[in-house]
N, C-alpha and C. Protein backbone atom coordinates (compact mmCIF):
# COMPACT_ATOMS: atom_id res chain seq x y z
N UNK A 1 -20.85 27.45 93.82
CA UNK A 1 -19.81 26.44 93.56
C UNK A 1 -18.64 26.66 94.51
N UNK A 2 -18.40 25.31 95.11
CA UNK A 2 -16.98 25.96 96.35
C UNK A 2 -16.05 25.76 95.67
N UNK A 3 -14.60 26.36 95.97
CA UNK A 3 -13.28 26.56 95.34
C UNK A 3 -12.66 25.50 95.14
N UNK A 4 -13.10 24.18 95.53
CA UNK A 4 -12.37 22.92 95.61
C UNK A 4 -13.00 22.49 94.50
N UNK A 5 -14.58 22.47 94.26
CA UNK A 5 -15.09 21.72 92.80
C UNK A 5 -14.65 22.35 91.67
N UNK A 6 -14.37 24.29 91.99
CA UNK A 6 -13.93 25.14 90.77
C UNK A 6 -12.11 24.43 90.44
N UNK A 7 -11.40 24.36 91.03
CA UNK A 7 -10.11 23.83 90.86
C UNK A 7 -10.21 22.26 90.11
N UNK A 8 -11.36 21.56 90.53
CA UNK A 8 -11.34 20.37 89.87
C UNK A 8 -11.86 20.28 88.66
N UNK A 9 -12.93 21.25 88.21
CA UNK A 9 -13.24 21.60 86.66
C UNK A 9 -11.71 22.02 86.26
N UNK A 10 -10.76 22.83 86.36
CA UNK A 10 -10.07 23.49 86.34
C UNK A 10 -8.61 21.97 85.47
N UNK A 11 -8.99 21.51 86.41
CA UNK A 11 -8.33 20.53 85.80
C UNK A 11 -8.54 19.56 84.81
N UNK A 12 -9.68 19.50 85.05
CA UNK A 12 -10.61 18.61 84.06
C UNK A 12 -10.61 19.34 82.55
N UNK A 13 -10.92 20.21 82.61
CA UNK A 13 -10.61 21.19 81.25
C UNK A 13 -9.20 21.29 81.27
N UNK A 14 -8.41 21.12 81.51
CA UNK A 14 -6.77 21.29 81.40
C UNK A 14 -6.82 20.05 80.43
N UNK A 15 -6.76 18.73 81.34
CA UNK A 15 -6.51 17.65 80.75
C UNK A 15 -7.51 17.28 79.27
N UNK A 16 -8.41 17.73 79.51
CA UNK A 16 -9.35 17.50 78.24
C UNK A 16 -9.05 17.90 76.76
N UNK A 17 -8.38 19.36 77.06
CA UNK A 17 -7.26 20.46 76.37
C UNK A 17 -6.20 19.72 75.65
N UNK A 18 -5.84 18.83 76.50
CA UNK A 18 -4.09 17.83 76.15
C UNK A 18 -4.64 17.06 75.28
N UNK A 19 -5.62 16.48 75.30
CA UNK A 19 -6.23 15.20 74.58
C UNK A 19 -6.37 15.69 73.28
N UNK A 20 -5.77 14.72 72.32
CA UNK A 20 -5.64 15.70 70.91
C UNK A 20 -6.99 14.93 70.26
N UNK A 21 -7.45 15.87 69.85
CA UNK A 21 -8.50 15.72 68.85
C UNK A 21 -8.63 16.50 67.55
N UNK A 22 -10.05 16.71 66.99
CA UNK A 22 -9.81 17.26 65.39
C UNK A 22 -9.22 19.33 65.78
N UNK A 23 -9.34 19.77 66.71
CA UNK A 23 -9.17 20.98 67.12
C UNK A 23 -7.38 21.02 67.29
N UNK A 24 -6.98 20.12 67.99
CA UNK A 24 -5.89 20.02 67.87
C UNK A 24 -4.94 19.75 66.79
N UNK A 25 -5.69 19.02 65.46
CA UNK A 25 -5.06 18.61 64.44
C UNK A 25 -5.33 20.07 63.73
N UNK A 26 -6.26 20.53 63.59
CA UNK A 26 -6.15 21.64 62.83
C UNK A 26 -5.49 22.86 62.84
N UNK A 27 -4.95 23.03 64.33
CA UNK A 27 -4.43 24.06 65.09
C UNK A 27 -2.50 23.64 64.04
N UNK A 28 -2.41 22.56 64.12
CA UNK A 28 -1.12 22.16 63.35
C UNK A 28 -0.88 22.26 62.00
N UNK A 29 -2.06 21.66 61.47
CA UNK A 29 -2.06 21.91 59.85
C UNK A 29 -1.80 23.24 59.93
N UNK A 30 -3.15 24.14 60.73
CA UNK A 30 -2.67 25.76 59.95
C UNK A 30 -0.94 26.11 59.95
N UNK A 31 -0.52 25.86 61.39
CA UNK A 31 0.99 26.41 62.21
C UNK A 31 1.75 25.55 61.44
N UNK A 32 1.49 24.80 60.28
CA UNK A 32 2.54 23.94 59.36
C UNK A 32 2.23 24.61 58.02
N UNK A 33 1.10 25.01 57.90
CA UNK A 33 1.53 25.93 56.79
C UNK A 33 1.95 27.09 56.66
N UNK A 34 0.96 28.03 57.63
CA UNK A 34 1.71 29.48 57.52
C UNK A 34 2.30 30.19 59.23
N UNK A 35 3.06 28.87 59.43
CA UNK A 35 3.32 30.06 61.01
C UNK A 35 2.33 29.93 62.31
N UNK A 36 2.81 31.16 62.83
CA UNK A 36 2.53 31.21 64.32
C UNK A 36 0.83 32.23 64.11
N UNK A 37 1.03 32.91 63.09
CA UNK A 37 -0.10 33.79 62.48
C UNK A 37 -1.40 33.02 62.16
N UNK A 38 -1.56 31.73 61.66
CA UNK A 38 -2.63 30.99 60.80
C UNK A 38 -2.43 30.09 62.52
N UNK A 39 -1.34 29.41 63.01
CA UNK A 39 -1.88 28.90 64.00
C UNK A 39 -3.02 29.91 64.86
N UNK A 40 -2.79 30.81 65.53
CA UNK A 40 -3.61 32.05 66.10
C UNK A 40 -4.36 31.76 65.57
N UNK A 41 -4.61 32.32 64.31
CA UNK A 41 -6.14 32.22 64.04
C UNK A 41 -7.06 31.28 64.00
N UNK A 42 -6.64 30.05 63.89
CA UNK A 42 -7.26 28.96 63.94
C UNK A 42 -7.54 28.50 65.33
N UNK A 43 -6.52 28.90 66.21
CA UNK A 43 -7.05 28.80 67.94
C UNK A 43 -8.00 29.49 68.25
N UNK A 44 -7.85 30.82 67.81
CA UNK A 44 -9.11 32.01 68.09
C UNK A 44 -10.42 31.39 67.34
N UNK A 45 -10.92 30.59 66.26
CA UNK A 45 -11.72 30.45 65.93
C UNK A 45 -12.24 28.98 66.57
N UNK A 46 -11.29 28.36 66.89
CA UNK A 46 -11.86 26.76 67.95
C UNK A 46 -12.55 27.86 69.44
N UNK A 47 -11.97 28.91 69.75
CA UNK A 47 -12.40 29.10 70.99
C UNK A 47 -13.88 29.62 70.85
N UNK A 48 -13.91 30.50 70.14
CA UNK A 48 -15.07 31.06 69.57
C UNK A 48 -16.28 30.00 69.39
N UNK A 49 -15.78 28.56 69.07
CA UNK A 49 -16.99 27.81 68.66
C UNK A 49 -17.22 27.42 70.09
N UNK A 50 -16.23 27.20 71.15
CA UNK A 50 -16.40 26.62 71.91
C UNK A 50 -17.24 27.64 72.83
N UNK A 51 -16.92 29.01 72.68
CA UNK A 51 -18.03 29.87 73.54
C UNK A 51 -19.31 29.38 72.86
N UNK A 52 -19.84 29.56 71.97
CA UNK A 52 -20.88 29.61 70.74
C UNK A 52 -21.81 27.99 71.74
N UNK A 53 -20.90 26.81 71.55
CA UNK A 53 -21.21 25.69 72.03
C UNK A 53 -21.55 26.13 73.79
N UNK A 54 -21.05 26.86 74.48
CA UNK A 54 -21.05 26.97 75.49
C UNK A 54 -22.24 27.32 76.05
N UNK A 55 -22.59 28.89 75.56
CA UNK A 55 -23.35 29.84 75.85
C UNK A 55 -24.84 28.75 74.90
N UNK A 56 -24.93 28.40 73.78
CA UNK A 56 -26.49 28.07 73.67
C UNK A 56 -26.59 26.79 74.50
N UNK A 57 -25.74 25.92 75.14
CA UNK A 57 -26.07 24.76 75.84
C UNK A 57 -26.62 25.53 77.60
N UNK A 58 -25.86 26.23 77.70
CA UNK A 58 -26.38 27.00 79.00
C UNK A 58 -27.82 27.76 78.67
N UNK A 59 -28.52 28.01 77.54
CA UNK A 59 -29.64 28.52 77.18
C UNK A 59 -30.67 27.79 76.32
N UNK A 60 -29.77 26.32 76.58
CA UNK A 60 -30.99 25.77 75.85
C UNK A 60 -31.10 25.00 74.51
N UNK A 61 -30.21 25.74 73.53
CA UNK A 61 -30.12 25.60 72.29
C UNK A 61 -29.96 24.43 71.61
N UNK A 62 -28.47 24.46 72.96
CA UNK A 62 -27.59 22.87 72.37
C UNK A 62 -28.58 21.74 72.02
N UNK A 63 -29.48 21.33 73.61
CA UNK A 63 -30.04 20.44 74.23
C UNK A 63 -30.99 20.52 73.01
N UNK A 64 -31.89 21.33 72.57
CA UNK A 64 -33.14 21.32 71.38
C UNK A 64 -32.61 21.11 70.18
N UNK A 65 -31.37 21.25 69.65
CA UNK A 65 -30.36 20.90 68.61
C UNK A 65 -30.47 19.47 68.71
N UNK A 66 -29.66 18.95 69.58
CA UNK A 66 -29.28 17.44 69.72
C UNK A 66 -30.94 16.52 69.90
N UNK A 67 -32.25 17.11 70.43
CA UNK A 67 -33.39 16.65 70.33
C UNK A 67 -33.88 16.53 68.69
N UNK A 68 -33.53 17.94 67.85
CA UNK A 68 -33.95 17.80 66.94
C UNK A 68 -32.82 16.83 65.87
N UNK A 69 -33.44 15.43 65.65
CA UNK A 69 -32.63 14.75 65.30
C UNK A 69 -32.28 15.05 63.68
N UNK A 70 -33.11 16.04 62.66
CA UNK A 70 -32.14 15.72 61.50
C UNK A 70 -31.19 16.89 61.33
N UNK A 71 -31.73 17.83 62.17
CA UNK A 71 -30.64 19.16 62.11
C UNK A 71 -29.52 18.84 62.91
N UNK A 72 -29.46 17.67 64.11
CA UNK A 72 -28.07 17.21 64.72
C UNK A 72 -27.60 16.66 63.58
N UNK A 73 -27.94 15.81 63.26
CA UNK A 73 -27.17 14.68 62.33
C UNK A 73 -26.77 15.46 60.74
N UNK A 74 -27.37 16.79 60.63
CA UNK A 74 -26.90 17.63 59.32
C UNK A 74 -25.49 18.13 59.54
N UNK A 75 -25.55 18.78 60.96
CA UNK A 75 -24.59 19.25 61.49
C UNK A 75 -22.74 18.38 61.37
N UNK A 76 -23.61 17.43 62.45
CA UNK A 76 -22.59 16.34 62.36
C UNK A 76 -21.79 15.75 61.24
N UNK A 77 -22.79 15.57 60.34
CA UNK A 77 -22.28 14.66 59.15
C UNK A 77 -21.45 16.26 57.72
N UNK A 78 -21.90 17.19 58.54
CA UNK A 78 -21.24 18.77 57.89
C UNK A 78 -19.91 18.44 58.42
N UNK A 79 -19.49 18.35 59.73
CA UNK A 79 -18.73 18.58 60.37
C UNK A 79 -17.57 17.04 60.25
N UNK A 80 -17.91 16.05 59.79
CA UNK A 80 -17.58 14.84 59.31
C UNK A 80 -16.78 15.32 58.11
N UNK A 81 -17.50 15.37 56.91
CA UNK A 81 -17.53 16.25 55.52
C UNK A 81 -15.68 17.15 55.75
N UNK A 82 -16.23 18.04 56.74
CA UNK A 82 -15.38 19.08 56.56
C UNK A 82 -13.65 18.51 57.45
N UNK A 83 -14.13 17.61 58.13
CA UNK A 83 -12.62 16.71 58.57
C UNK A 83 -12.31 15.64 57.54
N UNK A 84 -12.37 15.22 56.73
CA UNK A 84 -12.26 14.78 55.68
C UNK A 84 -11.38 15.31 54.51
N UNK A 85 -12.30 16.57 54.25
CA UNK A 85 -11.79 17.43 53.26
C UNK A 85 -10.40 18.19 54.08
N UNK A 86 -10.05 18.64 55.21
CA UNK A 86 -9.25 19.17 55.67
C UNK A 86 -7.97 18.16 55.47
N UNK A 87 -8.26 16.45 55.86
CA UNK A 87 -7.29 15.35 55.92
C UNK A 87 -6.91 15.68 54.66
N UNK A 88 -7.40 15.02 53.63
CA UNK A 88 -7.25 15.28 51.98
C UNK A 88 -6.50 16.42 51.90
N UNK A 89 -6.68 17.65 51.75
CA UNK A 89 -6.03 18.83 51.38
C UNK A 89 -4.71 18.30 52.47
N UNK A 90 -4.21 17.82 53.50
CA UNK A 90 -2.87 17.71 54.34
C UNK A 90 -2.18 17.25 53.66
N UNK A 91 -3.32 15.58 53.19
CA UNK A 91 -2.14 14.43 52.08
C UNK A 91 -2.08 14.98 51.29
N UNK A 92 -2.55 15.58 50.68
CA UNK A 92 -2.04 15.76 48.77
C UNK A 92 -1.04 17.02 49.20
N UNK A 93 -0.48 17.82 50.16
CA UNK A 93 0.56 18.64 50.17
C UNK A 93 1.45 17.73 50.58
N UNK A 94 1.23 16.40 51.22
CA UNK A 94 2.49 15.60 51.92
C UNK A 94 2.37 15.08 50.47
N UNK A 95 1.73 14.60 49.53
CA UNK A 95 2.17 13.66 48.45
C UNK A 95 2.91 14.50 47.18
N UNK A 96 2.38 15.74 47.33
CA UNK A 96 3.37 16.69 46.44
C UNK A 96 4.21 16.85 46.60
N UNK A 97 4.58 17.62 48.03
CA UNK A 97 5.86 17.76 48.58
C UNK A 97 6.78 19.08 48.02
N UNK A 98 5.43 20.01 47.64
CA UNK A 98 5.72 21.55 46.97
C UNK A 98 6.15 22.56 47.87
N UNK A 99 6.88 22.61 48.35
CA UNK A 99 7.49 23.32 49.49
C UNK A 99 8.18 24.35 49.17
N UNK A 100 8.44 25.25 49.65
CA UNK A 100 9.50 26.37 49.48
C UNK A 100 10.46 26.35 50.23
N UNK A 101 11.72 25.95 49.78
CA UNK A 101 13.13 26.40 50.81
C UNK A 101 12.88 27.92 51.38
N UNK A 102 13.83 27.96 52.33
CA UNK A 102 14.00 29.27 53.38
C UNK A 102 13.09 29.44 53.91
N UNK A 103 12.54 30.83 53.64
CA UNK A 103 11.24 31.07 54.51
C UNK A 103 10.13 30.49 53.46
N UNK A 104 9.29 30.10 54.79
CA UNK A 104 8.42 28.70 54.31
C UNK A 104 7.67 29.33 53.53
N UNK A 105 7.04 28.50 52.54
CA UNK A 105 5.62 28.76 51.84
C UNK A 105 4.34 29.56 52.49
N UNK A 106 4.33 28.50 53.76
CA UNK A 106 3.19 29.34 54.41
C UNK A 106 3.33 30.72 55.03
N UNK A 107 4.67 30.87 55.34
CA UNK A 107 5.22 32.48 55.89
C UNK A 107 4.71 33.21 54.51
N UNK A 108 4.89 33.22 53.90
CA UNK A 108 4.31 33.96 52.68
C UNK A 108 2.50 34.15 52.24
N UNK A 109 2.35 32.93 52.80
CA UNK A 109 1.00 32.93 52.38
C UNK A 109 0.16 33.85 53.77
N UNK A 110 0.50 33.49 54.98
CA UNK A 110 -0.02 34.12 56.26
C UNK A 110 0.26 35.42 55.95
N UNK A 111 0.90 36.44 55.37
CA UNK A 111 1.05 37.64 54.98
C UNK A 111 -0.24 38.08 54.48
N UNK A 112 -0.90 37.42 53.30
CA UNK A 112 -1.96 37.68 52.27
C UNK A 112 -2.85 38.29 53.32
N UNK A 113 -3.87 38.89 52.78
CA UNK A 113 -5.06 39.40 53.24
C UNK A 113 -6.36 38.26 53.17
N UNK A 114 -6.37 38.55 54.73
CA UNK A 114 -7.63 37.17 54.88
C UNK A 114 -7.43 35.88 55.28
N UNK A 115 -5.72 35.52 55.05
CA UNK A 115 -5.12 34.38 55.38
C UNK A 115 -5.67 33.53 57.46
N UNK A 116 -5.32 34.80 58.20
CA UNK A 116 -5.75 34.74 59.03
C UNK A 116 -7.66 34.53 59.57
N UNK A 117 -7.90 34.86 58.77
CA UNK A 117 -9.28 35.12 58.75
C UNK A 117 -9.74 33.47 58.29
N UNK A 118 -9.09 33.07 57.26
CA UNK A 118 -9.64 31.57 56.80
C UNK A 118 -9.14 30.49 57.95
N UNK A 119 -7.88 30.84 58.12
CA UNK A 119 -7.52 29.92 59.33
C UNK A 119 -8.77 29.95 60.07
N UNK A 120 -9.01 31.40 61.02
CA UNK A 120 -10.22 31.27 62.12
C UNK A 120 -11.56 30.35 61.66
N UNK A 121 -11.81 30.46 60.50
CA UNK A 121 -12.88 29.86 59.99
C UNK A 121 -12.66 28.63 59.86
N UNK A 122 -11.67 28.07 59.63
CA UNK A 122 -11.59 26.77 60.12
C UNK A 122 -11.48 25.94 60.54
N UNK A 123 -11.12 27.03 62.17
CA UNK A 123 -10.88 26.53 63.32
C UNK A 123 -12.31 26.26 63.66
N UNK A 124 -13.07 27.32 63.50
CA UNK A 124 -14.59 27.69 63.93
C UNK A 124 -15.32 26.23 63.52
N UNK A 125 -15.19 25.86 61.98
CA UNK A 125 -16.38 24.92 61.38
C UNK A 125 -15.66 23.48 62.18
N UNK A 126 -14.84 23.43 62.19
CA UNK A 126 -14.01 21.84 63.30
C UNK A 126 -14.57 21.74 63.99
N UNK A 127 -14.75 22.81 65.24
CA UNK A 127 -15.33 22.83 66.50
C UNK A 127 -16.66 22.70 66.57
N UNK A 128 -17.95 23.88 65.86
CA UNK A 128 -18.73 24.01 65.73
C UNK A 128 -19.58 22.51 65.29
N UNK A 129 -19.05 21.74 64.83
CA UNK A 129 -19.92 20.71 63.96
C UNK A 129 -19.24 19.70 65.06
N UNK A 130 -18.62 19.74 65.65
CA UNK A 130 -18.06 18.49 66.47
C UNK A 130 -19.21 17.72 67.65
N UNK A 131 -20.15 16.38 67.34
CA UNK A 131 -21.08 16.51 68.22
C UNK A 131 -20.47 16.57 69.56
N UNK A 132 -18.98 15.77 69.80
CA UNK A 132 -18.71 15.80 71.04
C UNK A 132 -18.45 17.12 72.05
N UNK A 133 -18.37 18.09 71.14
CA UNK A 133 -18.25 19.16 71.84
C UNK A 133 -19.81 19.56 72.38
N UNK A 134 -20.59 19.38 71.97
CA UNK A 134 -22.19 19.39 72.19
C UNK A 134 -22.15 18.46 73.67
N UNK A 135 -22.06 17.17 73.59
CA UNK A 135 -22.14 16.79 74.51
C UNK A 135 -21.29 16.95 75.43
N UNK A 136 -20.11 17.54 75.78
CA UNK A 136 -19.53 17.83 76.74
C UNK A 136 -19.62 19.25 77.68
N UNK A 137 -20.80 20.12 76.93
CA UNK A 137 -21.41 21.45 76.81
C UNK A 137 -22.72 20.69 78.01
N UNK A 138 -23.28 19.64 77.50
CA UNK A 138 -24.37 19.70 77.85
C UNK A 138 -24.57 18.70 78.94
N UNK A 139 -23.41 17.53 78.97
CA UNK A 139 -23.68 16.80 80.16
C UNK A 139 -22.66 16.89 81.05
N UNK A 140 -21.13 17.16 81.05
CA UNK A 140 -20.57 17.19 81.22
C UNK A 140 -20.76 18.84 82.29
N UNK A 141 -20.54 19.98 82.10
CA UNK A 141 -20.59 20.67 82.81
C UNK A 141 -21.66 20.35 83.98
N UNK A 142 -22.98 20.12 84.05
CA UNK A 142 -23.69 19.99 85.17
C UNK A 142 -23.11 19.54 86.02
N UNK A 143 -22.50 18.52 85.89
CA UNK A 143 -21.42 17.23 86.83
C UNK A 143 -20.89 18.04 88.43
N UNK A 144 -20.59 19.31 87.52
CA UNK A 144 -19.32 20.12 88.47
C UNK A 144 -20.05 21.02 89.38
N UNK A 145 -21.64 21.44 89.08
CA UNK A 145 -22.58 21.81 89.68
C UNK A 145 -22.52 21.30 91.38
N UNK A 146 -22.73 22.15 92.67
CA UNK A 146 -22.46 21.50 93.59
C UNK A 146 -23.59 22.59 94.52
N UNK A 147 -24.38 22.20 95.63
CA UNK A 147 -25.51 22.87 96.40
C UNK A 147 -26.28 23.65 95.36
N UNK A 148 -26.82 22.45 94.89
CA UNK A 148 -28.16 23.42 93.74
C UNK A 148 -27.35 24.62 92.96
N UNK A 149 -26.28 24.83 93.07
CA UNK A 149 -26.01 26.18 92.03
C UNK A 149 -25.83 25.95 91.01
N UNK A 150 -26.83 25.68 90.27
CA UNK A 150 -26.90 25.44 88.61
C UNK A 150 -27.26 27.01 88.32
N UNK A 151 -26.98 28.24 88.43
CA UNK A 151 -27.15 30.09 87.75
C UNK A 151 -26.88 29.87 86.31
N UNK A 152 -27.44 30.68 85.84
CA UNK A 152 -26.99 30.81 84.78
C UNK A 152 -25.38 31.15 84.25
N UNK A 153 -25.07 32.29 85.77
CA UNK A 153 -24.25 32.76 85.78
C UNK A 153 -23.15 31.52 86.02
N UNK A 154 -23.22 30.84 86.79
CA UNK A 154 -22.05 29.91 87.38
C UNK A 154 -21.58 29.11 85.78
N UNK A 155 -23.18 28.60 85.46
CA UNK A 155 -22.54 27.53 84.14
C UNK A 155 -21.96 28.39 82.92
N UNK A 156 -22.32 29.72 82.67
CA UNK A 156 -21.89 30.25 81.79
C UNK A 156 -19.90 30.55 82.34
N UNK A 157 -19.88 30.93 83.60
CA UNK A 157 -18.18 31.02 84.00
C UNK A 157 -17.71 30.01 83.89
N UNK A 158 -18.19 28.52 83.87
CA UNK A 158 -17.30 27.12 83.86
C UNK A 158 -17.23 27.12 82.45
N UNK A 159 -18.43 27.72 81.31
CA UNK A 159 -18.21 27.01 80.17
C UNK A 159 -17.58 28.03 79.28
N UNK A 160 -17.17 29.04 79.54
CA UNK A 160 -16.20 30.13 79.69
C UNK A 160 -14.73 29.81 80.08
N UNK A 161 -15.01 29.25 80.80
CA UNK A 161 -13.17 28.87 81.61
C UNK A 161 -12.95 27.72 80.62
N UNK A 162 -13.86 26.89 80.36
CA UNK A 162 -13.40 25.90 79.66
C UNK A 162 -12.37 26.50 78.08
N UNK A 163 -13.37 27.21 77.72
CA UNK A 163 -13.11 27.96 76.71
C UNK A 163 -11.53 28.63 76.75
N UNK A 164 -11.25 29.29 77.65
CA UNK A 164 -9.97 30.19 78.13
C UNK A 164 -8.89 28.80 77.85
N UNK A 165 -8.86 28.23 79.06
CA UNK A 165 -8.19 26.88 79.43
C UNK A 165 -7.68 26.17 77.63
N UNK A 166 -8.68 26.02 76.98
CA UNK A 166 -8.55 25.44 75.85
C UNK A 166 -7.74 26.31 74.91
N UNK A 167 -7.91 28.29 74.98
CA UNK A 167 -7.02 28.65 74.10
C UNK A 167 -5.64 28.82 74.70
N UNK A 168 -5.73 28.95 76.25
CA UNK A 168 -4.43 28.98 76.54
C UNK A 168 -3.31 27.76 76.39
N UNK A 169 -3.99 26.57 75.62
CA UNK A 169 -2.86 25.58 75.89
C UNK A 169 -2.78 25.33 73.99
N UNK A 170 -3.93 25.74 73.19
CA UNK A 170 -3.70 25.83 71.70
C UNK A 170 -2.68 27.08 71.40
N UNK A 171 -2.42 27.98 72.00
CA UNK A 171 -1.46 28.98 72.17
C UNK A 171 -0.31 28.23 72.07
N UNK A 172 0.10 27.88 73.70
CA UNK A 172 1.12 27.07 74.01
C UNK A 172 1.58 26.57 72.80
N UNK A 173 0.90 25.53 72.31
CA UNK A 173 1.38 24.58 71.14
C UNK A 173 1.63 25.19 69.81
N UNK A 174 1.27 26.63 69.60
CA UNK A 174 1.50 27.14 68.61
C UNK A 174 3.02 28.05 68.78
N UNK A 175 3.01 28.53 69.87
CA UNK A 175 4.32 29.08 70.25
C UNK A 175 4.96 28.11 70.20
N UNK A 176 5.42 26.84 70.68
CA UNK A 176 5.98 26.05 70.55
C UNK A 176 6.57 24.87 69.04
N UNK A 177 5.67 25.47 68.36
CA UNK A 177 5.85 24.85 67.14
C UNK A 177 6.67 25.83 66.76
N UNK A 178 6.34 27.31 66.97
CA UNK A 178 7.53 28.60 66.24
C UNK A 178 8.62 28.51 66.47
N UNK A 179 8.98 27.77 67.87
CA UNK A 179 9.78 27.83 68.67
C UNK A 179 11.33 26.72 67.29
N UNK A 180 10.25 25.84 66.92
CA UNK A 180 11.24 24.75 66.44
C UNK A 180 10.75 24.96 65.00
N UNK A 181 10.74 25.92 64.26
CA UNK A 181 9.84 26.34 63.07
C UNK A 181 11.23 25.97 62.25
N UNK A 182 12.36 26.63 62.28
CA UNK A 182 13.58 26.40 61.31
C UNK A 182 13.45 24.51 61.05
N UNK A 183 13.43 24.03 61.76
CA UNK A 183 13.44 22.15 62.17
C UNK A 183 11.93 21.97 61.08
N UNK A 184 10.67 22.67 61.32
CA UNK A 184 9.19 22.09 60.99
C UNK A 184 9.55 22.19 59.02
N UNK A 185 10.74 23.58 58.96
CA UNK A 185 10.86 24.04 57.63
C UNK A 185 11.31 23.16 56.75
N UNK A 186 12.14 21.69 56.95
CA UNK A 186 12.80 20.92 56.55
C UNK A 186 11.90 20.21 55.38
N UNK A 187 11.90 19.52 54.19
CA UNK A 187 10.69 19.70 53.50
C UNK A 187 10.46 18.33 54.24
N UNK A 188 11.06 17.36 54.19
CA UNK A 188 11.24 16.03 54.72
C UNK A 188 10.49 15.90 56.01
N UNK A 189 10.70 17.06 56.90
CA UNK A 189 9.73 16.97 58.41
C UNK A 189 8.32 17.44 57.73
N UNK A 190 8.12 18.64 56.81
CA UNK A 190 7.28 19.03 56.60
C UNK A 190 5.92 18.10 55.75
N UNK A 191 6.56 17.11 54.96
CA UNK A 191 5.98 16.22 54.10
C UNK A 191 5.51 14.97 55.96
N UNK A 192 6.80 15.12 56.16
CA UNK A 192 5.89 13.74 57.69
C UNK A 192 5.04 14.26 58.35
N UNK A 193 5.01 15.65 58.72
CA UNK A 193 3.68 16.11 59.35
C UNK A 193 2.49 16.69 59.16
N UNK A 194 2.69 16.82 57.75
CA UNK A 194 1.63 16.90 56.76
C UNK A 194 0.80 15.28 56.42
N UNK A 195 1.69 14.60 56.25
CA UNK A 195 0.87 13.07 56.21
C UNK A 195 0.29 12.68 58.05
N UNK A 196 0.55 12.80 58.42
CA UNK A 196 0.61 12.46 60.21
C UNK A 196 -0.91 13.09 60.34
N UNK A 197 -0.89 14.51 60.33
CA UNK A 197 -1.75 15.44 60.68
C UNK A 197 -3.30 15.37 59.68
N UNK A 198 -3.00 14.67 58.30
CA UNK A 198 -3.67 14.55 57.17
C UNK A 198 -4.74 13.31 57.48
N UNK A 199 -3.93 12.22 58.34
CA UNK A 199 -4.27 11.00 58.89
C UNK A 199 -4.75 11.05 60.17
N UNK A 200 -4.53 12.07 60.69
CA UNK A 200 -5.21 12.00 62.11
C UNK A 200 -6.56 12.51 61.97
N UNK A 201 -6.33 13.62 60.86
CA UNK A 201 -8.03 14.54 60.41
C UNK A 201 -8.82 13.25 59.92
N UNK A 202 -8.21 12.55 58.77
CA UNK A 202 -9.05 11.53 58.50
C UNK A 202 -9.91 10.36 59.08
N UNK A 203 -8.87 10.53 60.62
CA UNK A 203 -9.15 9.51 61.20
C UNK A 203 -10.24 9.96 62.22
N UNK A 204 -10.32 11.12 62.77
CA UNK A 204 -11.07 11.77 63.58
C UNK A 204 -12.64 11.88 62.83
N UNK A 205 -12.45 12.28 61.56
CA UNK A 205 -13.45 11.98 61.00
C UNK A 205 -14.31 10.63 60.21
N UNK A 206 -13.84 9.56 60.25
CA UNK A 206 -14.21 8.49 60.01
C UNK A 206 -14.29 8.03 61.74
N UNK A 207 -13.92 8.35 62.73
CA UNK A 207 -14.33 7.68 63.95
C UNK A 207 -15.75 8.86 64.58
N UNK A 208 -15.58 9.71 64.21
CA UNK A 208 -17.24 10.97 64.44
C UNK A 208 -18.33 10.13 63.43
N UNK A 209 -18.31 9.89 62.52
CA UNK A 209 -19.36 8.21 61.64
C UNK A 209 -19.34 7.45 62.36
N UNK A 210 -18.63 6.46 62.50
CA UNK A 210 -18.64 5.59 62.97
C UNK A 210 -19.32 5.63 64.34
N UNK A 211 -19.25 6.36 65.09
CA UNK A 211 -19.80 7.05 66.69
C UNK A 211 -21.18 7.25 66.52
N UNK A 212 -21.59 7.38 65.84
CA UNK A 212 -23.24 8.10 64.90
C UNK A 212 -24.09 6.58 64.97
């Protein structure tokens, strides 16, 4: 691969990164409930799916997944299911509006044991069940392929970088939410971006159906 097609993946995964989708909505819910801690973990577990997605599409997996049509569509309609249920659990904290003055609710809760750990996991099942991440694993990288160097090695470093690229800018946005965390603490902001974020999950997941 020459250094000019690697810079243009390079970007292509940048911008792809910006484009908010259900990975991005979830990365907020967590960093709106407990912090900069549950955001992390929920980035670390989107990246993880996205290696996971990476590495079996470079070996094969993806491609015999998406052939086998009722284990795709189990997946999918799991992964539907579980953006749904994530929207729901956003609204009914925006329709309660049970908040804790000072230090937030979720600062307390990201303390607990495991807190971090559930975040990752539900960064992981977002990603993991997302078909579009399948297909952007599987048709999308070849694209960038240039003088026959389809290696194993080459597609596994692009779908690797993709991976990097994607936690370094879910980072970003999580530092950046800490950044204005006293402002996110307000219950009034907290109830609007709890409905916002509740509606975007919902919506991400009624447009992954609808796509089917």
């Amino acid at each position: 691969m020459t250094t000019a097609m690697f810079l243009s993946f390079l970007v292509f995964a940048f911008l792809l990164a910006l484009s908010p989708g259900p990975d991005t909505a979830v990365v907020l819910k967590n960093s709106l409930t407990g912090g900069r801690r549950l955001g992390f973990g929920a980035s670390v577990g989107i990246t993880l799916g996205n290696v996971v997605h990476g590495t079996s599409a470079v070996f094969g997996v993806g491609l015999l997944l998406v052939q086998w049509r009722p284990v795709f569509e189990a997946i999918r309609w799991a992964g539907i299911a579980y953006l749904v249920y994530l929207g729901v659990q956003a609204l009914r904290s925006a329709w309660r509006g049970g908040y804790l003055d000072g230090e937030a609710a979720g600062d307390g809760r990201a303390r607990r044991r495991g807190a971090v750990a559930r975040a990752g996991v539900q960064g992981f099942l977002s990603n993991i069940t997302n078909p579009k991440a399948f297909a952007f694993y599987l048709s999308v990288l070849p694209q960038f392929m240039a003088g026959g160097d389809g290696s194993v090695g080459t597609l596994l470093g692009l779908a690797y970088t993709h991976a990097a690229v994607t936690l370094l800018w879910l980072l970003v946005l999580v530092a950046g939410l800490h950044l204005v965390r006293d402002w996110l603490r307000r219950r009034v902001v907290r109830r609007a971006m709890d409905a916002v974020t509740g509606t975007a999950l919902l919506g991400f997941g009624v447009k992954l159906a609808a796509d089917g």
